[in-house]
N, C-alpha and C. Protein backbone atom coordinates (compact mmCIF):
# COMPACT_ATOMS: atom_id res chain seq x y z
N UNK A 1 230.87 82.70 123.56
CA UNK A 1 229.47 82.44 123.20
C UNK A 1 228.84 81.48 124.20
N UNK A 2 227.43 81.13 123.92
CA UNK A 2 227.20 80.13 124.87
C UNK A 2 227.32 78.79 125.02
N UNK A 3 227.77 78.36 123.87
CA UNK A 3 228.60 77.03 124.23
C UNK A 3 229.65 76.89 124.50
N UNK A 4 230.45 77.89 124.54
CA UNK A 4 231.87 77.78 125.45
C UNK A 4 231.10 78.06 126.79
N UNK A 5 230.88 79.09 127.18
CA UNK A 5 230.04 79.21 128.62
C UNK A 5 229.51 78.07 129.59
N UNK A 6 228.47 76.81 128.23
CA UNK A 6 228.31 75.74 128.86
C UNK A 6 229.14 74.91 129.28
N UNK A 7 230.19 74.76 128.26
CA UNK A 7 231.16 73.92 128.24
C UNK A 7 231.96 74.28 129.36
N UNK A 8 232.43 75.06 129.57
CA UNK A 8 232.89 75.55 130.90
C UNK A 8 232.22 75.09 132.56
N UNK A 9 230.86 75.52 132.17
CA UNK A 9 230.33 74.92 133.60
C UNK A 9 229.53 73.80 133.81
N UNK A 10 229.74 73.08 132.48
CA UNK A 10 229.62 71.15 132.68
C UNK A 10 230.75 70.69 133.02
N UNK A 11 231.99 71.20 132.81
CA UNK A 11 233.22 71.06 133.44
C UNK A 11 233.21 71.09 134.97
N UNK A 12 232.84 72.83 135.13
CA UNK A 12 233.18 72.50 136.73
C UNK A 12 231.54 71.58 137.57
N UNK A 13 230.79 71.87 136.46
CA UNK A 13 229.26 70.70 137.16
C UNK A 13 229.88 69.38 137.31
N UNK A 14 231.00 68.76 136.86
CA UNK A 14 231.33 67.25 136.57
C UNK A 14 231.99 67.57 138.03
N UNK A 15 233.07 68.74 138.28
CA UNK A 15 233.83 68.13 139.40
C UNK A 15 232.97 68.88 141.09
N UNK A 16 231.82 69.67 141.02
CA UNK A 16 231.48 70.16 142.33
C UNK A 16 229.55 69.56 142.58
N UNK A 17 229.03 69.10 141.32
CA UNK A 17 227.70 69.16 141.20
C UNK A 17 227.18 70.52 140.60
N UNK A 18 225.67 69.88 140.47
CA UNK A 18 225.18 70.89 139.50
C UNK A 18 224.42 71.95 141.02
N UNK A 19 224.30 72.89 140.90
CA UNK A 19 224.26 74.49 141.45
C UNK A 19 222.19 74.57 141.68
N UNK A 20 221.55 74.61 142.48
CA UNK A 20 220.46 75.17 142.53
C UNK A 20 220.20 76.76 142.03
N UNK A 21 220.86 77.19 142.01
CA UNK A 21 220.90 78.80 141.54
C UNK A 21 222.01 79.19 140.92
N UNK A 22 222.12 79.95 139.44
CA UNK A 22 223.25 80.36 138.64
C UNK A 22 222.97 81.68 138.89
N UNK A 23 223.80 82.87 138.97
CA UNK A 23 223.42 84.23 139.26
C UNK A 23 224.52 84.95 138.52
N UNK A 24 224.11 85.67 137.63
CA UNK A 24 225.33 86.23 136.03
C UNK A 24 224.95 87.46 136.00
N UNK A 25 225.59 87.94 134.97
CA UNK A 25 225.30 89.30 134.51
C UNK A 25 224.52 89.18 133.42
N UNK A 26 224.25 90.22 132.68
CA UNK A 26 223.31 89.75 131.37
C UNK A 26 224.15 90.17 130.32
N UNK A 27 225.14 89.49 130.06
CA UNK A 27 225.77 89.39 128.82
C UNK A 27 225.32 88.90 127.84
N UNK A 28 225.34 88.23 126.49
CA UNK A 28 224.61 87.65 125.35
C UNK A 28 224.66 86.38 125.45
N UNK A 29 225.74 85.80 126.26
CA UNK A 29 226.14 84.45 126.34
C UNK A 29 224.89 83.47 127.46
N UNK A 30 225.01 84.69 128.58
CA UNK A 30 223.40 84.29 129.39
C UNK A 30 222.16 84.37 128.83
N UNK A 31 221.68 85.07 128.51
CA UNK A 31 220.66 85.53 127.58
C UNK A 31 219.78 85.31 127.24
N UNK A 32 220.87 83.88 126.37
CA UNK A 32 220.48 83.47 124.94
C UNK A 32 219.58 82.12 125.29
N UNK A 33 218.97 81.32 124.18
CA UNK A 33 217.92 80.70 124.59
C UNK A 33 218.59 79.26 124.76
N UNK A 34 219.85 79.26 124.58
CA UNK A 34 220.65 78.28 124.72
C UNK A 34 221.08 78.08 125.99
N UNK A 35 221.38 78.73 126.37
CA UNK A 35 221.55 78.94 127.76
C UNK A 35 220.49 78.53 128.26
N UNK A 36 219.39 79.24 128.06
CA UNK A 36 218.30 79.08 129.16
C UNK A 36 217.97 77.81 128.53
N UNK A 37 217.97 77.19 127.73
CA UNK A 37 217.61 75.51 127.38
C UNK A 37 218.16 74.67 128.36
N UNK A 38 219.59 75.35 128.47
CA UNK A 38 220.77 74.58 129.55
C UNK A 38 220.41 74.36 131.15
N UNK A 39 219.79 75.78 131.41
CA UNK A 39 219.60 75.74 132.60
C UNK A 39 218.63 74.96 133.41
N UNK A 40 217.31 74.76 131.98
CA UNK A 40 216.45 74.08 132.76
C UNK A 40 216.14 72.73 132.02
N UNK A 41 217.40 72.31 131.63
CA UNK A 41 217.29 70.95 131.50
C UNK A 41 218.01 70.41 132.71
N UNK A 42 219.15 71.11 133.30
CA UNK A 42 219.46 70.80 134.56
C UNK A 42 218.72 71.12 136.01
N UNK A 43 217.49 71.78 135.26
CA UNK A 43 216.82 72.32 136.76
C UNK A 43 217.61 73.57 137.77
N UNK A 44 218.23 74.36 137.09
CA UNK A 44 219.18 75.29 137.34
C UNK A 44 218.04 76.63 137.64
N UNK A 45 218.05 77.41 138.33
CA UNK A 45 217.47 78.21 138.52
C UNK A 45 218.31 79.48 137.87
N UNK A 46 218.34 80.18 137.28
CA UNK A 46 219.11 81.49 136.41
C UNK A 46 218.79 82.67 137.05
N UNK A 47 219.38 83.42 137.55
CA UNK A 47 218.70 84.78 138.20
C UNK A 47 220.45 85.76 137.66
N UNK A 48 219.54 86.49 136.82
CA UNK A 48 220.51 88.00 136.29
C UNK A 48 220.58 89.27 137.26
N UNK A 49 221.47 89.72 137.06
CA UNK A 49 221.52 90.69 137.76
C UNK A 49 220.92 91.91 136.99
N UNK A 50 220.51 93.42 137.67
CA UNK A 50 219.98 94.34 137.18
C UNK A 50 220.60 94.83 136.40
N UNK A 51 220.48 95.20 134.87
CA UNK A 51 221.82 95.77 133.86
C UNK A 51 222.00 96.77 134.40
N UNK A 52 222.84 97.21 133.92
CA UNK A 52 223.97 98.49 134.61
C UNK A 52 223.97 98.59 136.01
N UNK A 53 223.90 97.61 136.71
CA UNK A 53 223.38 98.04 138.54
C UNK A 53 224.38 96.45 139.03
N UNK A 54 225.81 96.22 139.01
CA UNK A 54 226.21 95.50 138.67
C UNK A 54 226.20 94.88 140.48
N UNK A 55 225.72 96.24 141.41
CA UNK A 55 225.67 95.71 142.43
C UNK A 55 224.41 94.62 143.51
N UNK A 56 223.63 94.64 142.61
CA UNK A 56 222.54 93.85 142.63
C UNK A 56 223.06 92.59 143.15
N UNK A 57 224.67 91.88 142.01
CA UNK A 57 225.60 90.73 142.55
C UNK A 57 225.85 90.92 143.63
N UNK A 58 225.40 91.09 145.08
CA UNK A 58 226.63 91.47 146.07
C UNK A 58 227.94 90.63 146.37
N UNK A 59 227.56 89.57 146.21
CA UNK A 59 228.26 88.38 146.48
C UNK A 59 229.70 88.40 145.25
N UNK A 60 229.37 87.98 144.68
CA UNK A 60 229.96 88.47 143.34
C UNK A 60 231.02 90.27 143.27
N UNK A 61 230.09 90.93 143.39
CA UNK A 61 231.23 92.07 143.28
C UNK A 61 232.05 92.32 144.80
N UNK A 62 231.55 91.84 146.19
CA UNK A 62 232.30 91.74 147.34
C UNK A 62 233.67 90.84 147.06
N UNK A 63 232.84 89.95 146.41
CA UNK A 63 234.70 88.73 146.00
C UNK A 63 235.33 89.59 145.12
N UNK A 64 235.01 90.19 143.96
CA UNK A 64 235.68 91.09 143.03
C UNK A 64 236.89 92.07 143.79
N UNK A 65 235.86 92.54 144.74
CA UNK A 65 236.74 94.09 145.66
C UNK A 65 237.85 93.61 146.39
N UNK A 66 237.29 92.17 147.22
CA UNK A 66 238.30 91.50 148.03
C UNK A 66 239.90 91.27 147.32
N UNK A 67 239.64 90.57 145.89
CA UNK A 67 240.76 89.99 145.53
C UNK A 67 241.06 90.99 144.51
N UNK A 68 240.78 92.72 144.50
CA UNK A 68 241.26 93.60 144.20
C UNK A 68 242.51 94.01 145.00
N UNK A 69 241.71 94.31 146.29
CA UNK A 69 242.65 94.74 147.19
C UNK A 69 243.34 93.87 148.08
N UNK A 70 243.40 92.67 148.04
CA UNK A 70 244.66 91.83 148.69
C UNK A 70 245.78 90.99 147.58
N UNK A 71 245.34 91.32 146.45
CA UNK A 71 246.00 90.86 145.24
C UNK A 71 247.23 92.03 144.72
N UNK A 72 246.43 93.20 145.02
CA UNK A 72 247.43 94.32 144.34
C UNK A 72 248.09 94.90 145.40
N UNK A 73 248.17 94.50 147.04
CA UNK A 73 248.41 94.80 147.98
C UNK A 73 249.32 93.81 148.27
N UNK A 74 249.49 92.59 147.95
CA UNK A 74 250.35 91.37 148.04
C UNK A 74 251.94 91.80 147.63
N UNK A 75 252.37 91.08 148.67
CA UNK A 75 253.92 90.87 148.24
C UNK A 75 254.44 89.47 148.21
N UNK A 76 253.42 89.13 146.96
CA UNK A 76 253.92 87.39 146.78
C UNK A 76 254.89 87.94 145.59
N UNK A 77 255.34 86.90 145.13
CA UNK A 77 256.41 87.10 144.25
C UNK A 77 256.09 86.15 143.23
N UNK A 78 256.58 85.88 142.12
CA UNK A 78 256.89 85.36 140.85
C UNK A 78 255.98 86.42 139.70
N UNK A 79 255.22 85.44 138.62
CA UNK A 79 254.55 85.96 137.62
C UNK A 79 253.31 86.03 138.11
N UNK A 80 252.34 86.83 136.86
CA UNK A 80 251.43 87.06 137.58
C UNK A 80 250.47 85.55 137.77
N UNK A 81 250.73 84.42 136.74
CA UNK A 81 249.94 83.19 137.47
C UNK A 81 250.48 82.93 138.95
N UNK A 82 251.79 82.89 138.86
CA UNK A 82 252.07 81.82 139.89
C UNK A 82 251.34 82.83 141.19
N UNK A 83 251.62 84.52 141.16
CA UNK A 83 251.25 84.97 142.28
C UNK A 83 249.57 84.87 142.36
N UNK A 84 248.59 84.55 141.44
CA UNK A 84 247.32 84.31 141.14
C UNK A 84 246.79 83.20 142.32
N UNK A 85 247.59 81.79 142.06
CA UNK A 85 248.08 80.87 142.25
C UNK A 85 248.10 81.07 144.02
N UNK A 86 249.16 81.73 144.52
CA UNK A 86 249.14 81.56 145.90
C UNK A 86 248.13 82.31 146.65
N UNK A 87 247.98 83.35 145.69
CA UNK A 87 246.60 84.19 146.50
C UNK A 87 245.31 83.20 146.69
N UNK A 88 245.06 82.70 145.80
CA UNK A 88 243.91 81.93 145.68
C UNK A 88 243.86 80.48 146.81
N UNK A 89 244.88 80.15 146.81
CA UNK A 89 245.72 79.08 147.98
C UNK A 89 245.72 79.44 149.22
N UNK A 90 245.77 81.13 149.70
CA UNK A 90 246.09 81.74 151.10
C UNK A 90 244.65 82.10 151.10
N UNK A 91 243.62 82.33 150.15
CA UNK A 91 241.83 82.87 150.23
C UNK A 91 241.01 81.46 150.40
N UNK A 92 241.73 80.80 149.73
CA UNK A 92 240.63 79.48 150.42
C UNK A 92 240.93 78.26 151.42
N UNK A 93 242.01 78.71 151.96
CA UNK A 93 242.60 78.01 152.99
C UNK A 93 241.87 78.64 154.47
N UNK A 94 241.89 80.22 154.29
CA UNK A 94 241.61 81.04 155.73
C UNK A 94 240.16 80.93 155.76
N UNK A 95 239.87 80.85 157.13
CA UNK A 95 238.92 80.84 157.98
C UNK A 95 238.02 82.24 157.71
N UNK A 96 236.63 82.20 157.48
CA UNK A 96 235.67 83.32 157.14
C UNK A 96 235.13 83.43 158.07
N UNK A 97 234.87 84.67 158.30
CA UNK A 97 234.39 85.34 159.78
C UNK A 97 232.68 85.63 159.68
N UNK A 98 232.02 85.22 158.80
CA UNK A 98 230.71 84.68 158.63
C UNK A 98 230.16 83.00 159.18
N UNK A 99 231.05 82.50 158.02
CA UNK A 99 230.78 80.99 158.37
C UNK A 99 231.90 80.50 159.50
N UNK A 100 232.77 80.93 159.55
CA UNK A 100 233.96 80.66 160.92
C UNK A 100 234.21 78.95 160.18
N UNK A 101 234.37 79.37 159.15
CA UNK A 101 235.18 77.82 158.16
C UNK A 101 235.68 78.35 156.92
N UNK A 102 236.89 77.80 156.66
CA UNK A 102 237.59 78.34 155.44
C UNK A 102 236.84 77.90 154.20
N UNK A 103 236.46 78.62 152.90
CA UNK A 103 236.13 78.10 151.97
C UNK A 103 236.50 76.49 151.57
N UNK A 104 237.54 76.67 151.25
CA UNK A 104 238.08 74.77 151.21
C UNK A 104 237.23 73.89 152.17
N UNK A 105 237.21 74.27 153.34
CA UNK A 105 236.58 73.12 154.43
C UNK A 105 235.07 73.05 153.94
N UNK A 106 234.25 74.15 153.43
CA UNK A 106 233.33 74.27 153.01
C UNK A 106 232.71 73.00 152.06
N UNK A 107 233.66 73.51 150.97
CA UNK A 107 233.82 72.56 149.91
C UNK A 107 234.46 71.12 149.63
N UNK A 108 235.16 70.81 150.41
CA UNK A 108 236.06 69.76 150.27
C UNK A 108 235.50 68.11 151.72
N UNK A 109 235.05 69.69 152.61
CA UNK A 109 234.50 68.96 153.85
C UNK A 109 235.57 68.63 154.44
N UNK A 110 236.87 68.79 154.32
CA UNK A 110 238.04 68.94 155.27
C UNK A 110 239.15 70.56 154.65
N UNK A 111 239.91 70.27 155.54
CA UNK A 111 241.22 71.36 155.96
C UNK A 111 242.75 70.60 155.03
N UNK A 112 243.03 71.57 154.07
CA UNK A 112 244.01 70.87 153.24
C UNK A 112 245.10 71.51 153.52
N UNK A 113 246.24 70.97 153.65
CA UNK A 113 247.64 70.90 154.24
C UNK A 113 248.22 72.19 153.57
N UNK A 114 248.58 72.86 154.71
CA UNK A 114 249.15 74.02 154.85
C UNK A 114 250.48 73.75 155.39
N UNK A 115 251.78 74.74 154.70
CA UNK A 115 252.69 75.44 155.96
C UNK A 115 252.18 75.52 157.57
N UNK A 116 251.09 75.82 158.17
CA UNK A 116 250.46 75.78 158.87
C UNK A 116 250.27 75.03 159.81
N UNK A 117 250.15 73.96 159.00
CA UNK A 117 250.00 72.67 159.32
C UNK A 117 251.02 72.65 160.35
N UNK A 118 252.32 72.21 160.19
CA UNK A 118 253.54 71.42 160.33
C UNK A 118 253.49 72.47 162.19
N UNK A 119 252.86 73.38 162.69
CA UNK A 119 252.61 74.38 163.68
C UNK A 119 251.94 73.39 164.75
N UNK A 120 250.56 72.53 164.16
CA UNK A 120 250.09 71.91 164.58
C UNK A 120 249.60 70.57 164.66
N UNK A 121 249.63 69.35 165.86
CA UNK A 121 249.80 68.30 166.18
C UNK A 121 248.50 67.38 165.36
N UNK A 122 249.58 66.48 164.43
CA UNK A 122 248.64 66.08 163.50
C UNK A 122 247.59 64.75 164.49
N UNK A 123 246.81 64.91 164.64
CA UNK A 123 245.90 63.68 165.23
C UNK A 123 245.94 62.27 164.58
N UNK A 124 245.81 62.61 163.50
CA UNK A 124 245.48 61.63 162.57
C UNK A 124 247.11 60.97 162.15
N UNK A 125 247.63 61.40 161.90
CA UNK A 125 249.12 60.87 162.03
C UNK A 125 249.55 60.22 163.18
N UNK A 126 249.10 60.80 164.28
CA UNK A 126 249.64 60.36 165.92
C UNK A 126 248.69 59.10 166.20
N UNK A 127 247.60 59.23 165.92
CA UNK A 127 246.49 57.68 166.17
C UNK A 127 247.21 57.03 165.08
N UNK A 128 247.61 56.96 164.17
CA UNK A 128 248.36 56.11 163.31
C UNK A 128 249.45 55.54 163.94
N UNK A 129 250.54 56.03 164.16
CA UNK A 129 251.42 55.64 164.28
C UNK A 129 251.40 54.96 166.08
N UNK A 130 250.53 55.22 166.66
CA UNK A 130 250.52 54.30 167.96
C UNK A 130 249.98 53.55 167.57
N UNK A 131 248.91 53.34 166.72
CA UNK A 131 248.40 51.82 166.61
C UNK A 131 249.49 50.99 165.83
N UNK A 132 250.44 51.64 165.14
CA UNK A 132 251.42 50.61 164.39
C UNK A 132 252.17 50.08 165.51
N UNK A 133 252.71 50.79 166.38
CA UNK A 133 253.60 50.56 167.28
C UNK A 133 252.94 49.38 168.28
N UNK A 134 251.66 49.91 167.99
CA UNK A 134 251.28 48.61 169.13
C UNK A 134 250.86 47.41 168.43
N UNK A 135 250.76 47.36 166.78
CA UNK A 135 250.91 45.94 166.04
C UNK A 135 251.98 45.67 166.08
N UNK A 136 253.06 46.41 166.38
CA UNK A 136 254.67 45.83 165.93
C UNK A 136 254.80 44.94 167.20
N UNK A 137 254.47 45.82 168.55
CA UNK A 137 254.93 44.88 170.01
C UNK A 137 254.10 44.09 170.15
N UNK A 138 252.61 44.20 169.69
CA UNK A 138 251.92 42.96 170.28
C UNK A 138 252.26 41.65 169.30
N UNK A 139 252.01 41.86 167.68
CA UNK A 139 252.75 41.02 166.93
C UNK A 139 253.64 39.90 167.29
N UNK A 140 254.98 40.10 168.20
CA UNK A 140 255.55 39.40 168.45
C UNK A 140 254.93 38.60 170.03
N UNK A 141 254.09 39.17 170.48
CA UNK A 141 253.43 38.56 171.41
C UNK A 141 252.23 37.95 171.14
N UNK A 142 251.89 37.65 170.19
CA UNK A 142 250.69 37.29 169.38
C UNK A 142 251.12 36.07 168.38
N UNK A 143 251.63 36.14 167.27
CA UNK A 143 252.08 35.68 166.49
C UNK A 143 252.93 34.06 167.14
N UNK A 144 251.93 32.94 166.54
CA UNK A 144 252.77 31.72 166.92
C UNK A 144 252.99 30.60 165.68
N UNK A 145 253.94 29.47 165.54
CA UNK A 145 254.42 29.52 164.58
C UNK A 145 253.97 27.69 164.67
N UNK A 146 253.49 26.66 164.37
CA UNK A 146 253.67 25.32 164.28
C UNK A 146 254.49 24.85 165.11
N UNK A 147 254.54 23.83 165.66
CA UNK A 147 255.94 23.06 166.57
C UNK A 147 256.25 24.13 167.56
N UNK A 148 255.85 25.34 167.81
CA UNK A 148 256.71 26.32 168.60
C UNK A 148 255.47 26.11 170.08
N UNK A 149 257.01 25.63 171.04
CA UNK A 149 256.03 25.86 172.31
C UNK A 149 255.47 27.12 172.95
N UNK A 150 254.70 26.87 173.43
CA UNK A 150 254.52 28.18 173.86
C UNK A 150 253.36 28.14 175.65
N UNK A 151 252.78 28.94 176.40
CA UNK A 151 252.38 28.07 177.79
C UNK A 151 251.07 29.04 177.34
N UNK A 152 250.39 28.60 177.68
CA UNK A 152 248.54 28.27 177.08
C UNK A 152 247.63 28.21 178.66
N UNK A 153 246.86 29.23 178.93
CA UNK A 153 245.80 28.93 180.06
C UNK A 153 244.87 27.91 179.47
N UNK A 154 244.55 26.77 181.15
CA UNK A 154 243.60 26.38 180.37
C UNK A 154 242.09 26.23 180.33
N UNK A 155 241.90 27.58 181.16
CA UNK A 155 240.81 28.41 180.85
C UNK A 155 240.82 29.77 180.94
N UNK A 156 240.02 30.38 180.31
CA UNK A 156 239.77 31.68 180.31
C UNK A 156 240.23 32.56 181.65
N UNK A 157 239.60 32.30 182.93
CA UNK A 157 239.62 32.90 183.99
C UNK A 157 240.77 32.58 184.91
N UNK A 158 241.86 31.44 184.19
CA UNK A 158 242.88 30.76 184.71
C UNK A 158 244.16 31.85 184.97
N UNK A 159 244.72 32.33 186.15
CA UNK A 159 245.61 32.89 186.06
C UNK A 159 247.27 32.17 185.82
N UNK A 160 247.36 30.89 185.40
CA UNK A 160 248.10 30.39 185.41
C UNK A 160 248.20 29.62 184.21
N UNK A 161 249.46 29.05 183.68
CA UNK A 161 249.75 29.03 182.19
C UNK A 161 250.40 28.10 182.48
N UNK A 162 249.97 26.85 181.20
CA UNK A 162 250.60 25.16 180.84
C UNK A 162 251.44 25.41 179.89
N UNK A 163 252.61 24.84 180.18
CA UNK A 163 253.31 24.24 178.47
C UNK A 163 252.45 23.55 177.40
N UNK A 164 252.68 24.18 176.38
CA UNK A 164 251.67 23.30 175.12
C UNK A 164 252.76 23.53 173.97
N UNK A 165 252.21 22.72 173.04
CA UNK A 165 252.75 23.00 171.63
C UNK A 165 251.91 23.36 170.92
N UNK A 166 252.35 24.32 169.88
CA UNK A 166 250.96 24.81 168.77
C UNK A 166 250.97 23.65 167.36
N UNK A 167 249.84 22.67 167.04
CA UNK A 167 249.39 22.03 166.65
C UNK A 167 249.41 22.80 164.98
N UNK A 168 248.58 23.66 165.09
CA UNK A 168 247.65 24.28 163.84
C UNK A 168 247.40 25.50 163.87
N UNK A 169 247.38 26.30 162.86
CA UNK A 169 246.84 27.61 163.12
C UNK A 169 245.60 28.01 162.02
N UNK A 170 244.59 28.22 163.07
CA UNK A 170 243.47 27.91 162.37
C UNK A 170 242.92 29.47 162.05
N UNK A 171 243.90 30.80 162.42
CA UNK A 171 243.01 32.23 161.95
C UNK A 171 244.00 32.81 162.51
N UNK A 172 243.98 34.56 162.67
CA UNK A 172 244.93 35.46 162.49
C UNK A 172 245.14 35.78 163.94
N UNK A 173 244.01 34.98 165.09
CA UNK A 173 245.08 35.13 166.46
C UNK A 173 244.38 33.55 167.12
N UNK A 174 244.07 32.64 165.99
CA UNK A 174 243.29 31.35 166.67
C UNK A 174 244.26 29.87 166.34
N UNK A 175 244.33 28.98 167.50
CA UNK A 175 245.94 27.92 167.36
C UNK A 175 244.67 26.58 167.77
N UNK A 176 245.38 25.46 167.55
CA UNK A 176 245.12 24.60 168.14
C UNK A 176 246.50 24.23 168.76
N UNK A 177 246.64 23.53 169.71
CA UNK A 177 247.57 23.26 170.82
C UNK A 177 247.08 21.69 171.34
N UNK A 178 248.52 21.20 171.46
CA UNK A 178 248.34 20.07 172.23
C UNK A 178 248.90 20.29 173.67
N UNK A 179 247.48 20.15 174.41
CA UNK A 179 247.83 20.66 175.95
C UNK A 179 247.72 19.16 176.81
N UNK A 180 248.27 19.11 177.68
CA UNK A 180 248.12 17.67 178.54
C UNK A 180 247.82 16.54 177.46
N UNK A 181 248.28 16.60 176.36
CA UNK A 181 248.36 15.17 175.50
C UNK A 181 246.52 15.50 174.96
N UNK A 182 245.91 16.29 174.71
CA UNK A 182 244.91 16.46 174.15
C UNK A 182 244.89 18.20 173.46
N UNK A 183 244.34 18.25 172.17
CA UNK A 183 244.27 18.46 171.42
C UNK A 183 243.24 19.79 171.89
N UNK A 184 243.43 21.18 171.46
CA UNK A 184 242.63 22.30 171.77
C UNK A 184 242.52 23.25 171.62
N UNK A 185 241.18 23.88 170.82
CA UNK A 185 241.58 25.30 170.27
C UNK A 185 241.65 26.54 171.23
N UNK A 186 242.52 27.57 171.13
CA UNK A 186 242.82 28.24 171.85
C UNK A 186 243.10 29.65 171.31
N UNK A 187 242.62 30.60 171.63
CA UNK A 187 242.78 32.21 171.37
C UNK A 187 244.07 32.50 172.01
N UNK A 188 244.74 33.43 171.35
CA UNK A 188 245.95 33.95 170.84
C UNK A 188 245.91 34.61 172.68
N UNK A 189 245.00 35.43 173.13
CA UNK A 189 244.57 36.40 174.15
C UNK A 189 245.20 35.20 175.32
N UNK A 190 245.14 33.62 175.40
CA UNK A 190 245.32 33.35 176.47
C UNK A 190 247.04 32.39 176.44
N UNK A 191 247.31 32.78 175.33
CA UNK A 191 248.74 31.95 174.87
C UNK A 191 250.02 33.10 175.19
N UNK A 192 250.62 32.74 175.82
CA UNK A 192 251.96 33.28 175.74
C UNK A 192 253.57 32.97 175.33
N UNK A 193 254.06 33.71 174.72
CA UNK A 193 255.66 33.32 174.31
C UNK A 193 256.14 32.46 175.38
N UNK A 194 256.85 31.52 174.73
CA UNK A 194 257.93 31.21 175.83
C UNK A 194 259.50 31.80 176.00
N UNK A 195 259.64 31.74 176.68
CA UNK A 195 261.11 32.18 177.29
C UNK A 195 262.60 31.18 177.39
N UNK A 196 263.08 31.18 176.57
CA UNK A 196 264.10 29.28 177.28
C UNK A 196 265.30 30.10 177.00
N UNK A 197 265.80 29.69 177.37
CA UNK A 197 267.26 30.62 177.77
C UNK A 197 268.07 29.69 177.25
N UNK A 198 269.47 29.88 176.67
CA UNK A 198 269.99 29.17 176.23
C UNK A 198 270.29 27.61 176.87
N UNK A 199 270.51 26.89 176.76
CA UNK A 199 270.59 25.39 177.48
C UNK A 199 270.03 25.22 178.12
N UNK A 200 268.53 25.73 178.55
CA UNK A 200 267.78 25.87 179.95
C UNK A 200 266.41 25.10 179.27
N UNK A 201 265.28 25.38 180.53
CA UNK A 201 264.49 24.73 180.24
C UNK A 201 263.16 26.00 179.81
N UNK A 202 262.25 25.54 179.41
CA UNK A 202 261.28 26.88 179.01
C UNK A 202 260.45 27.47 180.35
N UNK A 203 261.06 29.01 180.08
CA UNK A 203 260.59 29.45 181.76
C UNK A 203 258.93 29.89 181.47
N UNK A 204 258.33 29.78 182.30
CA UNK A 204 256.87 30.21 182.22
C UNK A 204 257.07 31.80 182.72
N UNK A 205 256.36 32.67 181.96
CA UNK A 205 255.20 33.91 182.10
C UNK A 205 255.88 34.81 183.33
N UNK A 206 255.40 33.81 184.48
CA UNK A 206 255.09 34.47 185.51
C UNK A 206 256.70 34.39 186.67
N UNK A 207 257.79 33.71 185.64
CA UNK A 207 259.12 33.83 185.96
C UNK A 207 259.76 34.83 185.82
């Protein structure tokens, strides 16, 4: 009837939005004045198709024919959900030779993980995992600890690096340092590890 009907497509209205155009057959369930209450309290535009002229739908009976003949032509296997199930999975995954975008991408606004997939070089995985790699190595070249010496330019444009000690750490790459017996804040960018070798003395950078 037509409150199951509604109920049905306030359901899928909750998860896709509500539709500028509904396009049905003229069953009793459309019809009815309930329906049409429905439609234009949502601002839904209702357009029936011609009775008995079921091709008026084209859209509608083209999807019908489609998943006639690649459904009963299929050699998926299990029951008939589960094979329902993958057909519907392999139809909105593939690429349409109208829009040259798979239904899903349509709708979803991306490409959802296929067998397929694993064929081709994930981008988004690969920019991931180099930027980790390069927090893991710079990390330890970055990262300074209180009391820990370390050799400090002491300017920006300075190609050459002082012994200091790190004082304070005042942010996630910012130190204060006591350089030449005075006190100075300093970016992570111009501080480097030190090197001291066992019983030795701390080698600078450029050793």
């Amino acid at each position: 009837n037509a409150e199951k009907t509604i109920a049905a497509l306030e359901d899928m209205f909750a998860r896709f939005g509500l539709p500028r155009v509904l396009v049905s057959d003229n069953g009793p369930q459309f019809t009815s004045q309930v329906f049409a209450d429905f439609c234009a309290q949502q601002n839904i535009k209702h357009v029936t198709t011609t009775p008995y002229h079921p091709r008026t739908n084209g859209l509608a009976e083209r999807a019908v024919r489609t998943f006639k003949q690649r459904f009963t032509s299929s050699k998926l296997e299990g029951n008939l959900q589960t094979r329902l199930t993958k057909y519907l999975f392999s139809y909105r995954t593939a690429t349409h030779t109208t829009t040259n975008r798979s239904p899903a991408m349509l709708m979803l606004g991306r490409e959802p993980r296929t067998r397929l997939s694993l064929l081709k070089p994930n981008l988004a995985a690969h920019v991931e995992e180099v930027l980790q790699k390069h927090q893991r190595t710079t990390s330890l070249f970055k990262e300074f600890t209180v009391g820990e010496e370390a050799w400090v330019k002491r300017r920006k444009e300075d190609k050459t690096f002082t012994k200091a000690v790190v004082k304070e750490i005042t942010g996630p790459l910012s130190y204060v340092v006591l350089l030449d017996g005075v006190e100075r804040r300093v970016h992570a960018d111009h501080m480097r590890k030190s090197r001291q070798p066992e019983g030795g003395e701390m080698l600078s950078p450029h050793s």
